[in-house]
Structure formats: structure tokens, C-alpha cells
C-alpha atoms as a PDB file:
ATOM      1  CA  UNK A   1     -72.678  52.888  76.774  1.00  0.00           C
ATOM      2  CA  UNK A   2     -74.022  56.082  75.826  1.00  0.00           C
ATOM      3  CA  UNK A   3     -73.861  57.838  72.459  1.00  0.00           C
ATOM      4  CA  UNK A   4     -72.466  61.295  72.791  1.00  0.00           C
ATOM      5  CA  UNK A   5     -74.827  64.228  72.746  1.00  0.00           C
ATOM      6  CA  UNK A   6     -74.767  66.487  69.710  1.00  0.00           C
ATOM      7  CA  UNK A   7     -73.227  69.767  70.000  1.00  0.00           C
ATOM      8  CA  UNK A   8     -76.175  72.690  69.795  1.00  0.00           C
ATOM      9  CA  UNK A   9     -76.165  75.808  69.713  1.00  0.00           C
ATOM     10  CA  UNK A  10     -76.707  77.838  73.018  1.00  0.00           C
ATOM     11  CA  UNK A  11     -79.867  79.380  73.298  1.00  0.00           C
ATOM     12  CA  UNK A  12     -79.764  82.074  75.413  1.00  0.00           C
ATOM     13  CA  UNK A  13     -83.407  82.802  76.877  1.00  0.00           C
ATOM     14  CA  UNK A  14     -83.999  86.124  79.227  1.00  0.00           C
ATOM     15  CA  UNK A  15     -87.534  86.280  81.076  1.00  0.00           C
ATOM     16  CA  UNK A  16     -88.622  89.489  82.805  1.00  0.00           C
ATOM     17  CA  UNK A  17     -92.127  89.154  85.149  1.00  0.00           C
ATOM     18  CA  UNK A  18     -93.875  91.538  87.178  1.00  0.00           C
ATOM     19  CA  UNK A  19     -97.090  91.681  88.846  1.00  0.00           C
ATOM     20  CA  UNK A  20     -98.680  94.835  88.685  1.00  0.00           C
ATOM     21  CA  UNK A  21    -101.897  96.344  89.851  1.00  0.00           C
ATOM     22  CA  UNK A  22    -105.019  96.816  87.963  1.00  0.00           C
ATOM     23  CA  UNK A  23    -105.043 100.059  87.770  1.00  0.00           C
ATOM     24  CA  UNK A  24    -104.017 102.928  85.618  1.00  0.00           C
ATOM     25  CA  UNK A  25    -100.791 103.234  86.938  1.00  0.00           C
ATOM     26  CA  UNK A  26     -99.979 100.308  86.970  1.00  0.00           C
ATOM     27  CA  UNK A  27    -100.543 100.096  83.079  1.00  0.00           C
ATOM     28  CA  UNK A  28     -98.615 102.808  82.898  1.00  0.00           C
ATOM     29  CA  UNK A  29     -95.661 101.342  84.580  1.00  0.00           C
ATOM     30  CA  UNK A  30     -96.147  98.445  82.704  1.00  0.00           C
ATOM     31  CA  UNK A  31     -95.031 100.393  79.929  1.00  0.00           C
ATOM     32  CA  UNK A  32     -92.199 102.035  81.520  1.00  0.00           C
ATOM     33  CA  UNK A  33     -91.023  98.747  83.009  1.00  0.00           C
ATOM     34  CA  UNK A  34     -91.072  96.855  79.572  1.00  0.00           C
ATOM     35  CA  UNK A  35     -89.059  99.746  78.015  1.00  0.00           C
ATOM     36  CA  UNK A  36     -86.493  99.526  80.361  1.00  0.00           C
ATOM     37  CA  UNK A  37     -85.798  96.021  80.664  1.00  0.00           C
ATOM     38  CA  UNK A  38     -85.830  96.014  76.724  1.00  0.00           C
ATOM     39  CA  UNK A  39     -82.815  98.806  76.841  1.00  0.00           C
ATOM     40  CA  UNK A  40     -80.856  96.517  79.785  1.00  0.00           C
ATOM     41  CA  UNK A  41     -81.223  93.575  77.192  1.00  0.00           C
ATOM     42  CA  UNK A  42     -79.790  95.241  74.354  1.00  0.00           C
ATOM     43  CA  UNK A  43     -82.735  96.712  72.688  1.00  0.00           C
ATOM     44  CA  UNK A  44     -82.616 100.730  72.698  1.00  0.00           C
ATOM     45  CA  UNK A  45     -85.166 103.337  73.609  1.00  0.00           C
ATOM     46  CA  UNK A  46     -86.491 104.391  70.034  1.00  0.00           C
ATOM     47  CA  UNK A  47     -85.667 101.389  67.753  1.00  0.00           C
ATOM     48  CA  UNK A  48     -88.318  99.918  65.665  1.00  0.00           C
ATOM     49  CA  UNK A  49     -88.533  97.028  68.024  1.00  0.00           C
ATOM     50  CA  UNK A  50     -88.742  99.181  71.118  1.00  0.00           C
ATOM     51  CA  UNK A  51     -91.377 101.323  70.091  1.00  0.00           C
ATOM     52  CA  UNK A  52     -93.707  98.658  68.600  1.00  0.00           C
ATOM     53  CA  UNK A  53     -93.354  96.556  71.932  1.00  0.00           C
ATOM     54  CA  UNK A  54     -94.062  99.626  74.248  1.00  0.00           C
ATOM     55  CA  UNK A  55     -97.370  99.981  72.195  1.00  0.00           C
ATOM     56  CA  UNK A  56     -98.087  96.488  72.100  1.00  0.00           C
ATOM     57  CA  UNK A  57     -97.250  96.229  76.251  1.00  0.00           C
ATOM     58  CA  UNK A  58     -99.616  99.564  76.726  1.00  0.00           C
ATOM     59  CA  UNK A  59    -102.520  98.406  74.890  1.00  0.00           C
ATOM     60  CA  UNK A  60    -102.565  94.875  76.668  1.00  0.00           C
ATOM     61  CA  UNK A  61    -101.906  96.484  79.835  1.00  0.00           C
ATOM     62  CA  UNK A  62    -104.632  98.777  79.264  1.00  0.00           C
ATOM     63  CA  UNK A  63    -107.206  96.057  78.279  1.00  0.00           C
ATOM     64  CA  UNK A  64    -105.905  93.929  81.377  1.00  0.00           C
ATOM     65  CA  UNK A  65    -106.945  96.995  83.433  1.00  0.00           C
ATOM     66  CA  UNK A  66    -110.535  98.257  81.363  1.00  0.00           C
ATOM     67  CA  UNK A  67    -111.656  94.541  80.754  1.00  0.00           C
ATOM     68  CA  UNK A  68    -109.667  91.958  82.637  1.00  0.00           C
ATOM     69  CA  UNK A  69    -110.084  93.617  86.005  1.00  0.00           C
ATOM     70  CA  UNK A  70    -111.375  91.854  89.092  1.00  0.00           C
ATOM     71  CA  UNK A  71    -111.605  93.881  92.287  1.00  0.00           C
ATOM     72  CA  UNK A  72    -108.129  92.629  94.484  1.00  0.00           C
ATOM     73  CA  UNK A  73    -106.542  91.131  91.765  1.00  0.00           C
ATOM     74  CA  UNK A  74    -103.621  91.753  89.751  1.00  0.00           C
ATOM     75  CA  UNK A  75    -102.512  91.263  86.397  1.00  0.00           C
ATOM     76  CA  UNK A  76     -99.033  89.942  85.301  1.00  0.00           C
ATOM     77  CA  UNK A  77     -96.459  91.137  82.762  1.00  0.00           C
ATOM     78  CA  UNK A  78     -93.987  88.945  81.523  1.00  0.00           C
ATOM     79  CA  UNK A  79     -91.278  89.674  78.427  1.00  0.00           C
ATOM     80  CA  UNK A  80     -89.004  86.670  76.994  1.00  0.00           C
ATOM     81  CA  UNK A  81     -86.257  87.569  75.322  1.00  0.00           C
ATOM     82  CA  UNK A  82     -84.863  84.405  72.861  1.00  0.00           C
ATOM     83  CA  UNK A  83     -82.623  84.209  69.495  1.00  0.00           C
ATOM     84  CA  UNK A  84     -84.680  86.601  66.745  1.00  0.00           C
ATOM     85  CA  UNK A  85     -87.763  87.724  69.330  1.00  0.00           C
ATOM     86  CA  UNK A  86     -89.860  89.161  71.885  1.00  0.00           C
ATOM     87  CA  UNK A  87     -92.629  87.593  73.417  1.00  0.00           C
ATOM     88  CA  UNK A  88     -95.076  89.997  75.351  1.00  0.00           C
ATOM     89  CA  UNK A  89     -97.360  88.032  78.024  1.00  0.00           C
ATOM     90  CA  UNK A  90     -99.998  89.622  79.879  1.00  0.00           C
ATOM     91  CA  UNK A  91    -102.311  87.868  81.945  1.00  0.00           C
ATOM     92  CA  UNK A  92    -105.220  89.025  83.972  1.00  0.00           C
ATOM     93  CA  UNK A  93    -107.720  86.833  85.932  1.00  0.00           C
ATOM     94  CA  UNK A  94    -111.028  87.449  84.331  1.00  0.00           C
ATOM     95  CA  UNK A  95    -111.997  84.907  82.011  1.00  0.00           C
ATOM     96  CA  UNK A  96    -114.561  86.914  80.108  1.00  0.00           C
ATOM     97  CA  UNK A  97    -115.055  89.225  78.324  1.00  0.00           C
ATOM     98  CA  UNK A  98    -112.532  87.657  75.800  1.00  0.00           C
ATOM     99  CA  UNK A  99    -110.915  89.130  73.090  1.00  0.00           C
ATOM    100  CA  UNK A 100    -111.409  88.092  69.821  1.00  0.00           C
ATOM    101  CA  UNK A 101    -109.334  85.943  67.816  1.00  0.00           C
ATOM    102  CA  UNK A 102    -106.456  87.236  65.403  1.00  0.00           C
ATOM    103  CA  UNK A 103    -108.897  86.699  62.623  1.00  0.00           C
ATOM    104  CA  UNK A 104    -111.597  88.399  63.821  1.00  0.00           C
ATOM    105  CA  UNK A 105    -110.551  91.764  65.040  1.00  0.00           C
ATOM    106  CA  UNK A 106    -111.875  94.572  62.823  1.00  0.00           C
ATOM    107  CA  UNK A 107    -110.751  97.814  61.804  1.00  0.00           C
ATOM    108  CA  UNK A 108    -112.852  99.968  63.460  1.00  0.00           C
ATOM    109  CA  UNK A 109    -114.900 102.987  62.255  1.00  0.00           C
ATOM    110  CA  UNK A 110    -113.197 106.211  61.702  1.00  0.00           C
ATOM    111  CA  UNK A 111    -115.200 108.361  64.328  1.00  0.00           C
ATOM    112  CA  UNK A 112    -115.252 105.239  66.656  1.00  0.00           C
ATOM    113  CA  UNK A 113    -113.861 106.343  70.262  1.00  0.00           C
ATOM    114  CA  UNK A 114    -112.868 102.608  71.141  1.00  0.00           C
ATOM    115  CA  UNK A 115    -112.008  99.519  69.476  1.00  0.00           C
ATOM    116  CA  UNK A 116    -108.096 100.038  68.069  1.00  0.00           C
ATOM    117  CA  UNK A 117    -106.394  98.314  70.843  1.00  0.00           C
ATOM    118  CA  UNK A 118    -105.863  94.991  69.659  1.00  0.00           C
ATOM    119  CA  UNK A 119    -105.916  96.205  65.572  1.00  0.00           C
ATOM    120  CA  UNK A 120    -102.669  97.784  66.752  1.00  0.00           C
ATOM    121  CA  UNK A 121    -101.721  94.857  68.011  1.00  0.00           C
ATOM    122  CA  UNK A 122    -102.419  92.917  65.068  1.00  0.00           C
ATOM    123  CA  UNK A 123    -100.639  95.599  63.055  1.00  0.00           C
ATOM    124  CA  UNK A 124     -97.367  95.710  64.758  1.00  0.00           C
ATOM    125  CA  UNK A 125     -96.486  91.957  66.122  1.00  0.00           C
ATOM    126  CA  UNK A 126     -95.399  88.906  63.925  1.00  0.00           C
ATOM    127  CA  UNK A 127     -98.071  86.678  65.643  1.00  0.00           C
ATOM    128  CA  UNK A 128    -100.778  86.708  68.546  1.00  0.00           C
ATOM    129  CA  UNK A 129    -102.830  84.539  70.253  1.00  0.00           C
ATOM    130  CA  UNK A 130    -105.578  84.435  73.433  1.00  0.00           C
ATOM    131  CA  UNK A 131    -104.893  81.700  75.409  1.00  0.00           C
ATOM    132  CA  UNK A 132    -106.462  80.145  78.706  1.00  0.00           C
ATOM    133  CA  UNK A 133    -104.900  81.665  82.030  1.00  0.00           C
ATOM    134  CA  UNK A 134    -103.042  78.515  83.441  1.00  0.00           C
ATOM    135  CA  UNK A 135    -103.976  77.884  86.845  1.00  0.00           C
ATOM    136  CA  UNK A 136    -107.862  78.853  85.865  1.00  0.00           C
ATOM    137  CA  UNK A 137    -109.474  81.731  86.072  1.00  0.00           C
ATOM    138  CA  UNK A 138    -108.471  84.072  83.753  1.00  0.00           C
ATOM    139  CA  UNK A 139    -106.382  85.005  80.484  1.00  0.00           C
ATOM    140  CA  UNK A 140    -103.473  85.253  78.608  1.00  0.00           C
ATOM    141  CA  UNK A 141    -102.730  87.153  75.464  1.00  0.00           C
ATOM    142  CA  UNK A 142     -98.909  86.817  73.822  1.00  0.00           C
ATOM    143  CA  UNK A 143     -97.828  88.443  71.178  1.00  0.00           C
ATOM    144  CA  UNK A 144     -94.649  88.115  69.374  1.00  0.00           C
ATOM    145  CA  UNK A 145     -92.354  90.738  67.727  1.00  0.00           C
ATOM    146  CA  UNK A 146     -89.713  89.845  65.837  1.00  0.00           C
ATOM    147  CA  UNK A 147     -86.147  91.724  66.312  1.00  0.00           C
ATOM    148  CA  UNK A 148     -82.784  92.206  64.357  1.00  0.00           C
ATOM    149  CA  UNK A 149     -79.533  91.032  66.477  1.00  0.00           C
ATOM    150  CA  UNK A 150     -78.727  93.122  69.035  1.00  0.00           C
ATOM    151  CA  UNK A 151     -75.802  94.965  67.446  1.00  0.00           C
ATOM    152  CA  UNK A 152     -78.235  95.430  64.709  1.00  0.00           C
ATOM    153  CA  UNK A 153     -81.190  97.164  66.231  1.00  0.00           C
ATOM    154  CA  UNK A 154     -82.562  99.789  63.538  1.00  0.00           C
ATOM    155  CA  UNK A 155     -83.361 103.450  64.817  1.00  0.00           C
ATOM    156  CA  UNK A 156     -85.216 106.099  62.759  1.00  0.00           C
ATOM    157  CA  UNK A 157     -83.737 108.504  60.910  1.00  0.00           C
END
């Protein structure tokens, strides 16, 4: 005889994935895409949330495209939605160059023309990490951004 299962809460987990090319445009429409499946989930154009992942998805986009680029290839853009947070996914095939760590970004110079991308990122999500592209080659960097409910979503004033 079995024991009966516990009663849990349901978790309700929405993933959005696209593959999109290494281009310009295409981190462009990365952007563009991520807003809009945010708004179809329940997150509006212009909250707090909204805005900080639509930076966070443009600046990885952008870095899949200026450093993660291999001629032919793609890179991938994938958004989970679960119970308090958004996780931002994007994964490109080139294994190096490699970002650096969470700890070790720095703050770059004032009059510095690159180097804010992933100080942004640091800025604006709850956590971050570089991870190794599963199959090999390549990369992934997820970040996470934490969000009120739903009904709850702050906009500015």
C-alpha cells in the first residue's frame, strides 16, 4: 500500500524560447519579443519589472551578437516565468571570450565607450550567473529578476 501524496501547491511555470539570428536585428527583436511575451503573461509594458528585463534581454542579446557570434550560428532566447520571477536565458555558441563572473565585473570609467553591459546587468537583476552551453560549444548567461504578483505589478508615476 501506498501512503498518500501530500497536497502542494501548484506551481505554475511559463517558458517562452526563440532562436534568433546573430545579428543586429535580431537583438533587437529579441527585445521586442521579450516585451511582448512579458505583457501576454501578465507583466505590463512600463512596470518596473518590464523595463529592467527589456534592458537586461538587450544587453545579453547584444553581447550574444558583438562577442558570442559564430558565422551561421544562432543564439537562443529563452524567458521562464515561475511563482515571484523571471529568468532571462541567452545562449550563444562561442565558448570564449567569456564574461566575467558576478564578482568581477567593474564599473567602468566615466569616458569609457564600452564596458556597461553586464554592470547593468548586475545592477538591475536579483542574481546572475555564466554557465556552460549544454550540448558543448558555447554559453549561457541567466539572470533572474524578481517580480510582484501579477495583479500587483508597480508602474511609475
Amino acid at each position: 500500500m501506498t501512503a498518500p501524496l501530500t497536497p502542494q501547491q501548484p506551481v505554475t511555470v511559463r517558458m517562452f524560447t526563440q532562436r534568433l539570428s546573430a545579428t543586429p536585428r535580431g537583438a533587437r527583436l529579441a527585445r521586442h519579443l521579450a516585451l511582448n511575451q512579458l505583457h501576454a503573461w501578465g507583466i505590463p509594458h512600463g512596470c518596473d519589472a518590464s523595463d529592467a528585463i527589456a534592458v537586461i534581454v538587450a544587453e545579453l542579446a547584444a553581447n550574444a551578437v558583438l562577442h558570442g557570434r559564430v558565422p551561421g550560428r544562432d543564439f537562443e532566447l529563452r524567458l521562464s516565468l515561475v511563482a515571484g520571477s523571471v529568468r532571462i536565458e541567452v545562449t550563444d555558441t562561442r565558448t570564449e571570450p567569456r564574461p566575467p563572473d558576478p564578482d568581477a565585473v567593474r564599473t567602468p570609467e566615466p569616458l569609457e565607450e564600452s564596458g556597461r553591459g553586464l554592470a547593468l546587468v548586475a545592477a538591475l537583476a536579483a542574481r546572475w550567473e555564466v554557465l556552460d552551453r549544454e550540448p558543448p560549444p558555447g554559453k549561457t548567461v541567466r539572470a533572474e529578476i524578481d517580480v510582484p504578483p501579477l495583479s500587483r505589478c508597480d508602474r511609475p508615476a
